[in-house]
Protein backbone atom coordinates (compact mmCIF):
# COMPACT_ATOMS: atom_id res chain seq x y z
CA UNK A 1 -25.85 -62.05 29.28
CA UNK A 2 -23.32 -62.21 26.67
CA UNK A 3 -19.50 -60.99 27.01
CA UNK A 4 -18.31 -60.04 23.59
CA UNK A 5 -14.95 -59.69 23.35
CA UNK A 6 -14.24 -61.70 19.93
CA UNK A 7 -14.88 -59.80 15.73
CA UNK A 8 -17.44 -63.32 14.90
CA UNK A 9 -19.35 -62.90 18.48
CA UNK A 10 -19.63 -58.68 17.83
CA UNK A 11 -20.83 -59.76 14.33
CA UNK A 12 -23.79 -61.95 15.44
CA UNK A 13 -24.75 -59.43 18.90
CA UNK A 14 -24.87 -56.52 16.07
CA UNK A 15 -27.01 -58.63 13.86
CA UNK A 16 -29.16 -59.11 16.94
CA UNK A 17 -28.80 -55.39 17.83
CA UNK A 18 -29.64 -53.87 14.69
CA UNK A 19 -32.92 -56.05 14.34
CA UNK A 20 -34.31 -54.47 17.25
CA UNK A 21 -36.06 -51.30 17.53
CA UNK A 22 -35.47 -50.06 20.39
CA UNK A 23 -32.47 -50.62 23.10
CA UNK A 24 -31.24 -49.95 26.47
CA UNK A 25 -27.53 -48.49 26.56
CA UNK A 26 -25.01 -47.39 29.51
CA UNK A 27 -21.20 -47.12 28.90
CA UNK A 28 -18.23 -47.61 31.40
CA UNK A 29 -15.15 -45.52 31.08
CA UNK A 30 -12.29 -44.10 33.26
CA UNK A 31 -10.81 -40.42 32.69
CA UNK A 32 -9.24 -39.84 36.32
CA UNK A 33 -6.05 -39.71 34.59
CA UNK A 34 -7.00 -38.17 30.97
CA UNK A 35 -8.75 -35.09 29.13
CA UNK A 36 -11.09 -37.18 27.34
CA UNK A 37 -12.77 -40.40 28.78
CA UNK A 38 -11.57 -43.86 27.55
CA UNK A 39 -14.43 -46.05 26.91
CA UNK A 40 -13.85 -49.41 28.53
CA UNK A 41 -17.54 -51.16 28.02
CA UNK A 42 -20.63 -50.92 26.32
CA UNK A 43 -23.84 -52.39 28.02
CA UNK A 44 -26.39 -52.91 25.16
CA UNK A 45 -30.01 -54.31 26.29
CA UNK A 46 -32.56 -55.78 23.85
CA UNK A 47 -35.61 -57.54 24.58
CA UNK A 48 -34.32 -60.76 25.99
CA UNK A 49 -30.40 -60.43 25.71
CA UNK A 50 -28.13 -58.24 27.63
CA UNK A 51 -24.38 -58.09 25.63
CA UNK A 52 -21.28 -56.31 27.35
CA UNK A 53 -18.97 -55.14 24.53
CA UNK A 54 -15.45 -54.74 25.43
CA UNK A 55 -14.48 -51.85 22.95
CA UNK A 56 -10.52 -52.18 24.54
CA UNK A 57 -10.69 -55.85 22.60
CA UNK A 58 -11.60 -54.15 19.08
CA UNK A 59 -9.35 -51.61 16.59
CA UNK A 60 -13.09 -51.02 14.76
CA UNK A 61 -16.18 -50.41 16.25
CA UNK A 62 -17.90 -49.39 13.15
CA UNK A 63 -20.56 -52.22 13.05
CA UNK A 64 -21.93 -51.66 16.38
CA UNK A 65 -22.27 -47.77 15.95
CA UNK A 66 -24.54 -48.83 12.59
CA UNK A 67 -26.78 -51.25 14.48
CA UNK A 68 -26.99 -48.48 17.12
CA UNK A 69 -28.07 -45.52 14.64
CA UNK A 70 -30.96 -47.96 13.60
CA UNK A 71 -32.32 -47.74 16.80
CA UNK A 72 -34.03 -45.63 19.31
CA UNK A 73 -31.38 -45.92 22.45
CA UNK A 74 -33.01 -45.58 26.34
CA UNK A 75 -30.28 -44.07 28.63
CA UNK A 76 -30.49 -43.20 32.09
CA UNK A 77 -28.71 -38.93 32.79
CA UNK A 78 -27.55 -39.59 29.19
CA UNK A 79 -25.61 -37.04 28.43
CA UNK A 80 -21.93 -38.15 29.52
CA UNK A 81 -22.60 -41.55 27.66
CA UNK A 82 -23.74 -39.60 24.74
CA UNK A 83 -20.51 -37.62 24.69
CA UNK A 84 -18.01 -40.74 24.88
CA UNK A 85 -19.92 -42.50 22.19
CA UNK A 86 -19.44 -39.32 19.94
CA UNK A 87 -16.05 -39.06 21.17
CA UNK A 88 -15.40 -42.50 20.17
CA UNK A 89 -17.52 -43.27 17.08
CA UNK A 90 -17.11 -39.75 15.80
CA UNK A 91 -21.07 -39.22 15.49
CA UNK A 92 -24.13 -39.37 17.89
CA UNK A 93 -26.77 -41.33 17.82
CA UNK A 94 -30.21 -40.63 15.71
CA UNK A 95 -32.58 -41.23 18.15
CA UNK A 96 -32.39 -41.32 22.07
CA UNK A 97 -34.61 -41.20 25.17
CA UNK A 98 -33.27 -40.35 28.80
CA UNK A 99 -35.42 -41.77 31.71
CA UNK A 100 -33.69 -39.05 34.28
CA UNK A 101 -35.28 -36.64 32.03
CA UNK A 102 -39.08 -38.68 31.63
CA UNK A 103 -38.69 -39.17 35.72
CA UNK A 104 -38.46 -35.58 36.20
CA UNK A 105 -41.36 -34.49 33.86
CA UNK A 106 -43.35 -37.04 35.56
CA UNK A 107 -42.95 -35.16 38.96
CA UNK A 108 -39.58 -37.66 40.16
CA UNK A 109 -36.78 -35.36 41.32
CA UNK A 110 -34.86 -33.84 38.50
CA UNK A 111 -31.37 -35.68 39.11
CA UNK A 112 -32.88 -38.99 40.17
CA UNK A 113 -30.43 -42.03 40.06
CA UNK A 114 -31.27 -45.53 37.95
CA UNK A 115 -30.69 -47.19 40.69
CA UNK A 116 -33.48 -45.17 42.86
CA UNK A 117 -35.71 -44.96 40.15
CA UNK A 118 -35.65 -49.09 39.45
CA UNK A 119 -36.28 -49.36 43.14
CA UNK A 120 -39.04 -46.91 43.10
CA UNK A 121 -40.90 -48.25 39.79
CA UNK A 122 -39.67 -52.09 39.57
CA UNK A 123 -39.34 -53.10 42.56
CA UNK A 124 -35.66 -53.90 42.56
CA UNK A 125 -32.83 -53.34 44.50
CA UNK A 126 -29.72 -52.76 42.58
CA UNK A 127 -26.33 -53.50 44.19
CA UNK A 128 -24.42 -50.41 43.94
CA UNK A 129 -21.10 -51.84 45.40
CA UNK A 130 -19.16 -51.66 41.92
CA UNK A 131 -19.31 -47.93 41.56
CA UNK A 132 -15.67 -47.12 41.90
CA UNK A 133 -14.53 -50.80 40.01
CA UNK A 134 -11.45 -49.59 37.64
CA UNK A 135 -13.67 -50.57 34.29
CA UNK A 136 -10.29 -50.46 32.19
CA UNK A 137 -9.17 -53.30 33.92
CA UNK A 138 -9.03 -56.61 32.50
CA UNK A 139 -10.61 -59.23 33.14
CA UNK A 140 -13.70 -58.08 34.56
CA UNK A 141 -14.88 -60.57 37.16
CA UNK A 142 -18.39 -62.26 37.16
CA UNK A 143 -19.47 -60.02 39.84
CA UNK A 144 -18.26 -56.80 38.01
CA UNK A 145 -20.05 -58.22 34.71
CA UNK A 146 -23.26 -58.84 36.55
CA UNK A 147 -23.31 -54.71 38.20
CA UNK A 148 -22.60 -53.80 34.36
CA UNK A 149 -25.54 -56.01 33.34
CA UNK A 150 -28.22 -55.06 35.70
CA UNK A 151 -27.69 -51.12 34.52
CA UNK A 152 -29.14 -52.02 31.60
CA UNK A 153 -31.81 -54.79 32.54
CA UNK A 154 -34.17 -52.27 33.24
CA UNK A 155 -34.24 -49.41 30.73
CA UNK A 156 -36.98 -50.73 28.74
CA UNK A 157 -39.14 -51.30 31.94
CA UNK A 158 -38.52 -47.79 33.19
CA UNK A 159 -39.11 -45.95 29.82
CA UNK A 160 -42.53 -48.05 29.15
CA UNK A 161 -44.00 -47.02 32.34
CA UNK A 162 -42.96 -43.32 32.33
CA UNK A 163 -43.69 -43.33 29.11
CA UNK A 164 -47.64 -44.49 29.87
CA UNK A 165 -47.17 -41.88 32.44
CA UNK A 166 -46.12 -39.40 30.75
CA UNK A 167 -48.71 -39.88 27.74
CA UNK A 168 -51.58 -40.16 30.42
CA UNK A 169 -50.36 -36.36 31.43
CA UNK A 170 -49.78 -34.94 27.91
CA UNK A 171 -46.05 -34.40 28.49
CA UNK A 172 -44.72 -37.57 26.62
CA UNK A 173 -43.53 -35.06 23.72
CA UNK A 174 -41.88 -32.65 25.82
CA UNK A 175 -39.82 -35.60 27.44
CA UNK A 176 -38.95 -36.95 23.75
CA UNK A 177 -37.96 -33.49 22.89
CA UNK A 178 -35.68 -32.77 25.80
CA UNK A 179 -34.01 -35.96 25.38
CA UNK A 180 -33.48 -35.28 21.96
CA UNK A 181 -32.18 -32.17 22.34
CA UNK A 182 -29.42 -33.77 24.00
CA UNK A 183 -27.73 -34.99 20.77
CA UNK A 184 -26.74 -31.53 19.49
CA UNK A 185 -23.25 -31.39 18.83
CA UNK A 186 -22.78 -28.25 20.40
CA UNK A 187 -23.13 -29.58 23.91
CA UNK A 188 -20.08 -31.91 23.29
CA UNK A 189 -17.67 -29.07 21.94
CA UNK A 190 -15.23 -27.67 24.43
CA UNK A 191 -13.67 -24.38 22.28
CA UNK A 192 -10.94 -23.16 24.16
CA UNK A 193 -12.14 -19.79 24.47
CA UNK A 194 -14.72 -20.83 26.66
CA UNK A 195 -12.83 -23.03 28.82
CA UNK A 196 -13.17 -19.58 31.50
CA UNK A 197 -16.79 -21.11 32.19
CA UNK A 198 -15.32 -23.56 34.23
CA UNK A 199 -13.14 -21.76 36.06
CA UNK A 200 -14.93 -21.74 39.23
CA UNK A 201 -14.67 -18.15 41.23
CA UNK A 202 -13.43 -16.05 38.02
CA UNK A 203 -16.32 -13.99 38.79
CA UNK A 204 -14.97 -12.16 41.90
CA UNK A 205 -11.92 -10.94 40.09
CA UNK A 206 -11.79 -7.10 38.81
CA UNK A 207 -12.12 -7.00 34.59
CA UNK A 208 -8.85 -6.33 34.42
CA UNK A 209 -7.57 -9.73 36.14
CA UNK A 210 -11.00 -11.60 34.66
CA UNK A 211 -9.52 -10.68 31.13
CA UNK A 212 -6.28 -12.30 31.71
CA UNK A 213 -7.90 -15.39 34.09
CA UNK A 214 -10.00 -16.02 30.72
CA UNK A 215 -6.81 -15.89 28.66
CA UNK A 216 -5.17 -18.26 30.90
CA UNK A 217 -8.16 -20.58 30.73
CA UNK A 218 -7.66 -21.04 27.24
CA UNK A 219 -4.29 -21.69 27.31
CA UNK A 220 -4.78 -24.58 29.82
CA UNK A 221 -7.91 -25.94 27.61
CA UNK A 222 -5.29 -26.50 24.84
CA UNK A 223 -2.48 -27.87 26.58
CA UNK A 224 -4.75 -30.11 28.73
CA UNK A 225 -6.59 -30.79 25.28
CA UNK A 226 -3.01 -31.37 23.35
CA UNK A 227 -1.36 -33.28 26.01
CA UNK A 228 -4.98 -35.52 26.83
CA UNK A 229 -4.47 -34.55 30.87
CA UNK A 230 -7.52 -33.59 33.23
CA UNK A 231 -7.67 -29.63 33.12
CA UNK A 232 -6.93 -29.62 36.72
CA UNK A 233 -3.52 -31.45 36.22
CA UNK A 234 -2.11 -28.97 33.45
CA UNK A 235 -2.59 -25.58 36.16
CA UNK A 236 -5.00 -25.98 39.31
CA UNK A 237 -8.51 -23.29 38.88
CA UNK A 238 -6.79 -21.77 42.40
CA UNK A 239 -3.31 -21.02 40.69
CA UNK A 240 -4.84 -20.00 37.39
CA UNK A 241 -6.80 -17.38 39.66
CA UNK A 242 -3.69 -16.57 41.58
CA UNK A 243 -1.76 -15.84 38.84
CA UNK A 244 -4.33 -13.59 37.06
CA UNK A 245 -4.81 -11.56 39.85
CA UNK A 246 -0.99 -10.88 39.94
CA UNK A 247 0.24 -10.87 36.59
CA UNK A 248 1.71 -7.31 35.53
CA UNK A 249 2.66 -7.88 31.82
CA UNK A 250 5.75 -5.76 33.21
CA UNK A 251 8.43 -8.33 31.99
CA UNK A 252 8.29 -10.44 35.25
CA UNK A 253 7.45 -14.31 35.40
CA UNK A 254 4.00 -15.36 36.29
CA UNK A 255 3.08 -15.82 40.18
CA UNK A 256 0.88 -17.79 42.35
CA UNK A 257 1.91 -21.22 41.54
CA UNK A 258 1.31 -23.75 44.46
CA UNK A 259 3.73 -26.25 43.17
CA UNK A 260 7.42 -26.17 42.26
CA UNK A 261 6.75 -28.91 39.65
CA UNK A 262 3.95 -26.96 37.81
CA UNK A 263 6.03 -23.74 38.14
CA UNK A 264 9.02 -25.12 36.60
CA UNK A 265 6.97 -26.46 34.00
CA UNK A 266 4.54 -23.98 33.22
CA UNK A 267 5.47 -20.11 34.00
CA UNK A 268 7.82 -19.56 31.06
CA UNK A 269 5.19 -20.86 28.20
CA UNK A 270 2.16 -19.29 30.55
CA UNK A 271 4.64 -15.68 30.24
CA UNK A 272 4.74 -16.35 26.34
CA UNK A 273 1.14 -16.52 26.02
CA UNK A 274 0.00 -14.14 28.16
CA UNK A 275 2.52 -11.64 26.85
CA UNK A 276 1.47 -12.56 22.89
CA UNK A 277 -2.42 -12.31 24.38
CA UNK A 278 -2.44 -9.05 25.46
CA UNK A 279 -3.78 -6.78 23.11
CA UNK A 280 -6.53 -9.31 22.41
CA UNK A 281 -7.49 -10.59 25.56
CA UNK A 282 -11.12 -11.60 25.44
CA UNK A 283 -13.04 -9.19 26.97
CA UNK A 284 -13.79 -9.95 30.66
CA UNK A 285 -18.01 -10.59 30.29
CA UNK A 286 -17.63 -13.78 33.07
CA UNK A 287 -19.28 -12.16 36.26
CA UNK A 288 -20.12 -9.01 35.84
CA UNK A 289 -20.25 -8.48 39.36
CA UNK A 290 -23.60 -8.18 41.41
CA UNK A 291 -26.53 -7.19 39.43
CA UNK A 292 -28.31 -4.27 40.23
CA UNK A 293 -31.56 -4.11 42.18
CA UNK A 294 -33.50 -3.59 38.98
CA UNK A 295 -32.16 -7.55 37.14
CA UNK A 296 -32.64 -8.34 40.38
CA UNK A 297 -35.96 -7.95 40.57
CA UNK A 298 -36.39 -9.10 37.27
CA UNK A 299 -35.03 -12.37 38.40
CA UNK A 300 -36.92 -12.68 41.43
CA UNK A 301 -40.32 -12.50 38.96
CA UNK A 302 -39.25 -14.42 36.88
CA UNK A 303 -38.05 -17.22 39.21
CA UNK A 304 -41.65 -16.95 40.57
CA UNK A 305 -43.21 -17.56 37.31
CA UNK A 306 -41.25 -20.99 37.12
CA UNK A 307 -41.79 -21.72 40.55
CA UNK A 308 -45.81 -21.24 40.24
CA UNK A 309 -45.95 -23.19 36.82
CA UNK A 310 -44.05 -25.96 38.32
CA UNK A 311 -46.24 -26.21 41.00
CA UNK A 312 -49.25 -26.12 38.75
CA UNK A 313 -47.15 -29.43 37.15
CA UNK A 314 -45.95 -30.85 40.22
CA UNK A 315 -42.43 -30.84 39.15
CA UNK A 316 -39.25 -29.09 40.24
CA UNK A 317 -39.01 -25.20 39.35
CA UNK A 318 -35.14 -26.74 37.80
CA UNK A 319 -36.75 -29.26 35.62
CA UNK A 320 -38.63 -26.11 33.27
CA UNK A 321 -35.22 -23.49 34.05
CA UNK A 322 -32.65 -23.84 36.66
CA UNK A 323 -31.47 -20.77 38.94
CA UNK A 324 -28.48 -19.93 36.31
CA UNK A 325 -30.66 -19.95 32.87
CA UNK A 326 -33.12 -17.42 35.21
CA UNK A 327 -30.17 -15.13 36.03
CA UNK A 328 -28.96 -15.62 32.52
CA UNK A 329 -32.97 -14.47 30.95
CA UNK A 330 -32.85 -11.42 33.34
CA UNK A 331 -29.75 -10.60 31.85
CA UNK A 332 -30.60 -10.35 28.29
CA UNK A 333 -30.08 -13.84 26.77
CA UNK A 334 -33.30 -14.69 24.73
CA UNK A 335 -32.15 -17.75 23.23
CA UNK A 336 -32.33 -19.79 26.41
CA UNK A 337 -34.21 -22.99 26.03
CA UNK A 338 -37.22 -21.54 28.51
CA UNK A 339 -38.08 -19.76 25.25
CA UNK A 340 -38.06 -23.23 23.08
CA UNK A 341 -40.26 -25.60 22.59
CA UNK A 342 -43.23 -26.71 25.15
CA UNK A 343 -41.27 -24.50 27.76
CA UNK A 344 -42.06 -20.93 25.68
CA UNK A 345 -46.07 -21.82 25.32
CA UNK A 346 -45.93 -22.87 28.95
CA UNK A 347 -44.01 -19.89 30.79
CA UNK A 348 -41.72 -18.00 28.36
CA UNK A 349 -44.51 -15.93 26.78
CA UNK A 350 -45.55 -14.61 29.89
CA UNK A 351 -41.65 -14.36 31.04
CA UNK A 352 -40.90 -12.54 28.08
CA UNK A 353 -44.14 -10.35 28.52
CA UNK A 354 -42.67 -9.50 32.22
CA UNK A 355 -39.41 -8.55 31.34
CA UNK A 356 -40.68 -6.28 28.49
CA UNK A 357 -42.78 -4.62 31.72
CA UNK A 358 -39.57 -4.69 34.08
CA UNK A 359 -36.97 -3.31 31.19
């Protein structure tokens, strides 16, 4: 295991790196304080060397993000390392493949850990002590270097035997797809407007208040975005609620604040925007309220189909659609991924052929 921390000793682990074909990857980063995660270590796994990159010892990472597009990467639940390495080298990778994802298809549950999944298929026990270890912290000790290390020192095992697995039960292409889907850009883009889809409980509030809750979503997206703080340090999703449900547009200051601090900071640019908003706030379509006993039903069905084809695989009903794509299908949304790919020839036909029935 190799700590590279030097531009001669990246130069000869990326001349390594980019002569393999295939690698195992993990990243460590820290974003308790920020809007977007700083990357603080790259774990890169080939066949016989494991290097830790310290990216906080390097102005220019461009080398090792060429060596890495040569190369099919193995991940474990890939997707937030996938987003800091776009983040950071301003493009994804070309090829990827996520073990979470081949576990699940291979009848593991969906949101299985590395650390379970090594123990299950390798053998090993992993010491999961260093969990909480402040990664931008320098230096890292030997034992914090050796946790960092081992979450790597398995990929390749893992995705070779799910992979024979997965081949044995004609679903290796459906696991290669799925994992690839994971590099469209689109899944890494946080547009302000849509920042209400985080908001957890806008959907109990009346249109009226949803509209402006939406509005106010997407004024915190930009200032948390502008200023790089977490979402929930610009205006708490319980004060941004409070204040929607309150706000007049009557010439008053906003309401609901649960901090002097925030308020003082805050309610005179929130009163701006809310005020310039309001002939084009976005129209309220978060939570439209209870669905009525006929989508219900049409969920219910179609939750069954899932459930019965997922038996049939011995996999979790969530790995082919979870609960929210179903409500979402029932609803009217047709581009969901359960009518894509492997999933549509599977169940989406006959989905599709139920809610025609139902509609």
């Amino acid at each position: 295991m190799q700590y590279i921390d030097s531009t001669q000793n990246l130069s000869t682990a990326c001349a390594a790196i980019a002569a393999c074909q295939q690698l195992g990857v993990d990243t460590e980063f820290v974003r308790e304080r920020t809007f977007f995660a700083r990357l603080c270590l790259i774990q890169i796994a080939t066949h016989d060397e494991i290097f830790l990159i310290d990216p906080l010892a390097f102005d220019d990472l461009e080398l090792l993000w060429q060596a890495l597009d040569q190369n099919t990467l193995i991940l474990h639940a890939a997707r937030q390392d996938l987003e800091i390495i776009g983040q950071t080298a301003k493009r994804l990778p070309t090829t990827v493949r996520d073990t979470q994802i081949m576990a699940a298809l291979a009848g593991f549950a969906p949101q299985i850990g590395y650390a379970a999944l090594v123990r299950e298929l390798i053998g090993v026990k992993l010491d999961k002590s260093k969990t909480r270890t402040d990664w931008s912290r320098r230096p890292l000790d030997a034992s914090e270097r050796a946790y960092a290390g081992a979450d790597v020192a398995h990929l390749d095992a893992l995705h070779g035997q799910l992979a024979e697995k997965l081949s044995a039960m004609g679903r290796l292409e459906w696991a290669q797809d799925d994992s690839q889907a994971l590099l469209a850009p689109a899944l890494y883009d946080n547009p302000a407007e849509l920042a209400w889809q985080r908001v957890k409980g806008l959907s109990r509030l009346p249109p009226a208040q949803r509209s402006t809750a939406m509005a106010l979503a997407a004024w915190r997206e930009s200032v948390a975005v502008d200023r790089n703080l977490p979402r929930q340090w610009v205006l708490r999703d319980s004060e941004l609620l409070a204040i929607a449900a309150q706000y007049r547009f009557n010439g008053e200051p906003p309401r609901g604040f649960e901090d002097r601090n925030t308020e003082r900071r805050h309610a005179g640019a929130i009163q701006r925007y809310l005020d310039a908003q309001r002939d084009r706030l976005p129209e309220a379509v978060a939570g439209r309220g209870r669905p009525d006993p006929a989508e219900r039903e049409r969920t219910d069905r179609t939750a069954a189909l899932v459930a019965a084809v997922a038996a049939d695989l011995g996999v979790e009903a969530e790995v082919i659609a979870s609960m929210r794509e179903i409500r979402a299908v029932s609803a009217g949304k047709r581009d969901a991924r359960l009518f894509q790919g492997w999933r549509r020839s599977l169940v989406g036909e006959s989905v599709l052929a139920e809610l025609d029935r139902s509609s």
